[in-house]
Protein backbone atom coordinates (compact mmCIF):
# COMPACT_ATOMS: atom_id res chain seq x y z
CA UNK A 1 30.35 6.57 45.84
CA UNK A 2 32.02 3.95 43.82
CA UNK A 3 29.14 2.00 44.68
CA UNK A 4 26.71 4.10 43.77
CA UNK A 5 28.06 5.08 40.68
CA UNK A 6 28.25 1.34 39.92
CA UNK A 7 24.86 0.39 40.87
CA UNK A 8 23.48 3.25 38.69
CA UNK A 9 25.06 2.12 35.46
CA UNK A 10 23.93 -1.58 36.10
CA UNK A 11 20.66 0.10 36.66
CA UNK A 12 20.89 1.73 32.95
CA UNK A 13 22.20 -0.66 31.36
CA UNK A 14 19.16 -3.20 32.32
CA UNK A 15 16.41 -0.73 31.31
CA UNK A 16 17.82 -0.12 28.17
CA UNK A 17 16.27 -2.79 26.63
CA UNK A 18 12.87 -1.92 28.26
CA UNK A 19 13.73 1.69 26.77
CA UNK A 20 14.27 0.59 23.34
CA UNK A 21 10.98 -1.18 23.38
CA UNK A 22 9.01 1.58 24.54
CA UNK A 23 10.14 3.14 21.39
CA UNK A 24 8.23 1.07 19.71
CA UNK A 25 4.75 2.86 19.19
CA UNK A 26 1.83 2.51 17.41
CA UNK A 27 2.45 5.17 15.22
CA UNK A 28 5.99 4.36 15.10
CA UNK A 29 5.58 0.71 13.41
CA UNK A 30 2.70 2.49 11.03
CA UNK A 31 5.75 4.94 10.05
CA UNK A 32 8.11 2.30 9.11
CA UNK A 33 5.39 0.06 7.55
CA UNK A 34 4.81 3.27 5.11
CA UNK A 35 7.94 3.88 4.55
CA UNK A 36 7.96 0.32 3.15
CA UNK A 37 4.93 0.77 0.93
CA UNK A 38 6.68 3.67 -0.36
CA UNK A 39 9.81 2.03 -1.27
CA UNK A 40 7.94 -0.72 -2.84
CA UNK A 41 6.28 1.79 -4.94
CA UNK A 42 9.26 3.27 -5.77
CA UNK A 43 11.03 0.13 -6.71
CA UNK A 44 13.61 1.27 -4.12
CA UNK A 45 14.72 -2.22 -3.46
CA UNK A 46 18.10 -1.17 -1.43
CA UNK A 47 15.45 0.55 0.32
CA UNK A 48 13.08 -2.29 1.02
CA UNK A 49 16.05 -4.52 2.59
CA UNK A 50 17.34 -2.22 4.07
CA UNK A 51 14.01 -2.33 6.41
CA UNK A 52 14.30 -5.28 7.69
CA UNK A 53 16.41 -5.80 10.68
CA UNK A 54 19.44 -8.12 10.43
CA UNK A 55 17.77 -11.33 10.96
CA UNK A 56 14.73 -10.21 9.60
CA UNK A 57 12.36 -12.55 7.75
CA UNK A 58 10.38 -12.09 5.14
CA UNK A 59 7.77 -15.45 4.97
CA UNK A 60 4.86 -16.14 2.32
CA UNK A 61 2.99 -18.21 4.03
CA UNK A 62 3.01 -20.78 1.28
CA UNK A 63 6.77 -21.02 0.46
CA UNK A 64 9.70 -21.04 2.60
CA UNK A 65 10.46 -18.27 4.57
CA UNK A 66 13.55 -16.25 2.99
CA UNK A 67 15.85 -15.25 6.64
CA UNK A 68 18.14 -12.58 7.10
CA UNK A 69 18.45 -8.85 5.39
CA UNK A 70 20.88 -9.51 2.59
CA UNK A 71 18.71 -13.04 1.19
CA UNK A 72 15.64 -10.60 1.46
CA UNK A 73 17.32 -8.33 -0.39
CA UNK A 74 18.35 -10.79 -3.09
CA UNK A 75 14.76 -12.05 -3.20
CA UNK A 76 12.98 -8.18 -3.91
CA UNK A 77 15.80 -7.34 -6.07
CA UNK A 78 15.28 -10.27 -8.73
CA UNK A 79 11.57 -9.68 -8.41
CA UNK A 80 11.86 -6.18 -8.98
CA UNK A 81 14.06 -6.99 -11.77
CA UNK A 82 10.42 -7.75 -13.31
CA UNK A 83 8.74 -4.87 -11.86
CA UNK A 84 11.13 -1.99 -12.63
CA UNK A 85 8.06 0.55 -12.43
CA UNK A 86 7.56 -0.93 -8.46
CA UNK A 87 4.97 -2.40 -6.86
CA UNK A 88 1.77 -0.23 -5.86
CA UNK A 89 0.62 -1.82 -2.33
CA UNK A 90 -2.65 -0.10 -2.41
CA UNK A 91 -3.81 -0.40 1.73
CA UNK A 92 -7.66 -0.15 2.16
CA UNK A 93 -7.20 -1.42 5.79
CA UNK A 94 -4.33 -0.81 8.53
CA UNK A 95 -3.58 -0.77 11.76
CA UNK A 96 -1.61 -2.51 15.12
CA UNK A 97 -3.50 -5.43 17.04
CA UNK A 98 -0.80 -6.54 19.77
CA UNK A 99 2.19 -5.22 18.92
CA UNK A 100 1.95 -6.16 15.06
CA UNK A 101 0.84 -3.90 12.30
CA UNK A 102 -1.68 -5.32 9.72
CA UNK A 103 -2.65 -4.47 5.96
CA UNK A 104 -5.07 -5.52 3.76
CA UNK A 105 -4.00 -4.32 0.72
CA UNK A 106 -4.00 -5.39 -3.24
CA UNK A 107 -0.73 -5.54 -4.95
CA UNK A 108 -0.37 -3.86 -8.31
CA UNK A 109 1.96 -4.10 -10.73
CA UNK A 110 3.50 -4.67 -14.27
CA UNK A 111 6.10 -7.55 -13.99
CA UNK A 112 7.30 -8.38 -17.25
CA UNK A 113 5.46 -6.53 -19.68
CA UNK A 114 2.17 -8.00 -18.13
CA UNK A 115 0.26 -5.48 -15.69
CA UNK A 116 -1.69 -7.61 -12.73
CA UNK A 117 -3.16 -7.30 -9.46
CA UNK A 118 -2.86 -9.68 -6.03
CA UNK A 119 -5.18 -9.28 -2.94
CA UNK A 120 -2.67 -9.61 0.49
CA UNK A 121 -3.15 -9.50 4.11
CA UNK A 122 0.58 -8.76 5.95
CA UNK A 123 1.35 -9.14 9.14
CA UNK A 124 4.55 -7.09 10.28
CA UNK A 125 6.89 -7.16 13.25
CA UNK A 126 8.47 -3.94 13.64
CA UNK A 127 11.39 -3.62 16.40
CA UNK A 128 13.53 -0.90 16.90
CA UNK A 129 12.25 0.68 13.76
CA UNK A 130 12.73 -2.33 11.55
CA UNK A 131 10.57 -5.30 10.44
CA UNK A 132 11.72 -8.04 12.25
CA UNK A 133 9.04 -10.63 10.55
CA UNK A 134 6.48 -9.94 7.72
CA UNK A 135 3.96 -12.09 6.85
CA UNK A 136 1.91 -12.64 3.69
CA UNK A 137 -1.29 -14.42 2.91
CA UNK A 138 -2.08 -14.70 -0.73
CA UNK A 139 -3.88 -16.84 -3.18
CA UNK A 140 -0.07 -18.03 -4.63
CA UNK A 141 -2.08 -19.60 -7.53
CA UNK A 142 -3.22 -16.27 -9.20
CA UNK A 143 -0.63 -14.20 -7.91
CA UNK A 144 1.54 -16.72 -10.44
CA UNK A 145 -0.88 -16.15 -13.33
CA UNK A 146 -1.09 -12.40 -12.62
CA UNK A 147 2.81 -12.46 -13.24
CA UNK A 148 2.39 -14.54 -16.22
CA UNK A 149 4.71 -16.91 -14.57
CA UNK A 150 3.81 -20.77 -13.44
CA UNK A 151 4.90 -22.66 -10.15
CA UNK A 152 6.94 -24.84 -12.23
């Protein structure tokens, strides 16, 4: 019986991975990817890092990737210093190719005083209900001028 008992928990205990990822739906990833369009809207930036998973990363494609839930944290909330009224991620496309959940979107906002808006594509990783990777493709160049701001 010992046996048994043994061979069932070993059993368990290798499936729960397999379990956890079956969790991960569709719809599931389009629910947490809202959620984070919401809190971005909100200026909830507790909220936003919170999203991210531990060793999360959050990477524009063209700057270095920022690693880990508290520097992504850091990163939003000095932004969002700039943008106290949030960020309005209005989504005209999205949806889940393989396992990742896409958006084409334009960014509005009023950082500093200035209002300005960004076209973005995002790729997201969501795991276990939080983003593991996202992704952005931008035109850096007049998302700085938008802001008023300069690469230098």
């Amino acid at each position: 019986m010992k046996t048994l008992l043994a061979a069932a928990a070993a059993f368990a205990m290798a499936m729960a991975p397999l379990a956890a990822q079956a969790a991960d739906t569709d719809a599931s990833r389009i629910a947490v990817v809202k959620e984070m369009i919401a809190a971005w809207k909100a200026a909830d930036w507790k909220k936003v890092g919170d999203l991210f998973a531990e060793d999360g990363v959050l990477h524009s494609m063209m700057i270095e990737p920022v690693k880990g839930r508290e520097a992504i944290y850091q990163r939003i909330a000095a932004l969002g210093k700039g943008a106290p009224g949030g960020v309005v991620l209005d989504v005209s496309h999205m949806g889940v190719i393989d396992g990742l959940v896409f958006i084409e979107r334009v960014d509005r906002f009023t950082y500093n005083g200035k209002p300005g808006a960004v076209p973005v594509v995002g790729i997201l990783d969501v795991q276990d209900g939080k983003v593991k990777a996202w992704r952005e493709y931008y035109d850096r160049a007049q998302l700085l001028k938008e802001m008023g701001a300069s690469d230098h």
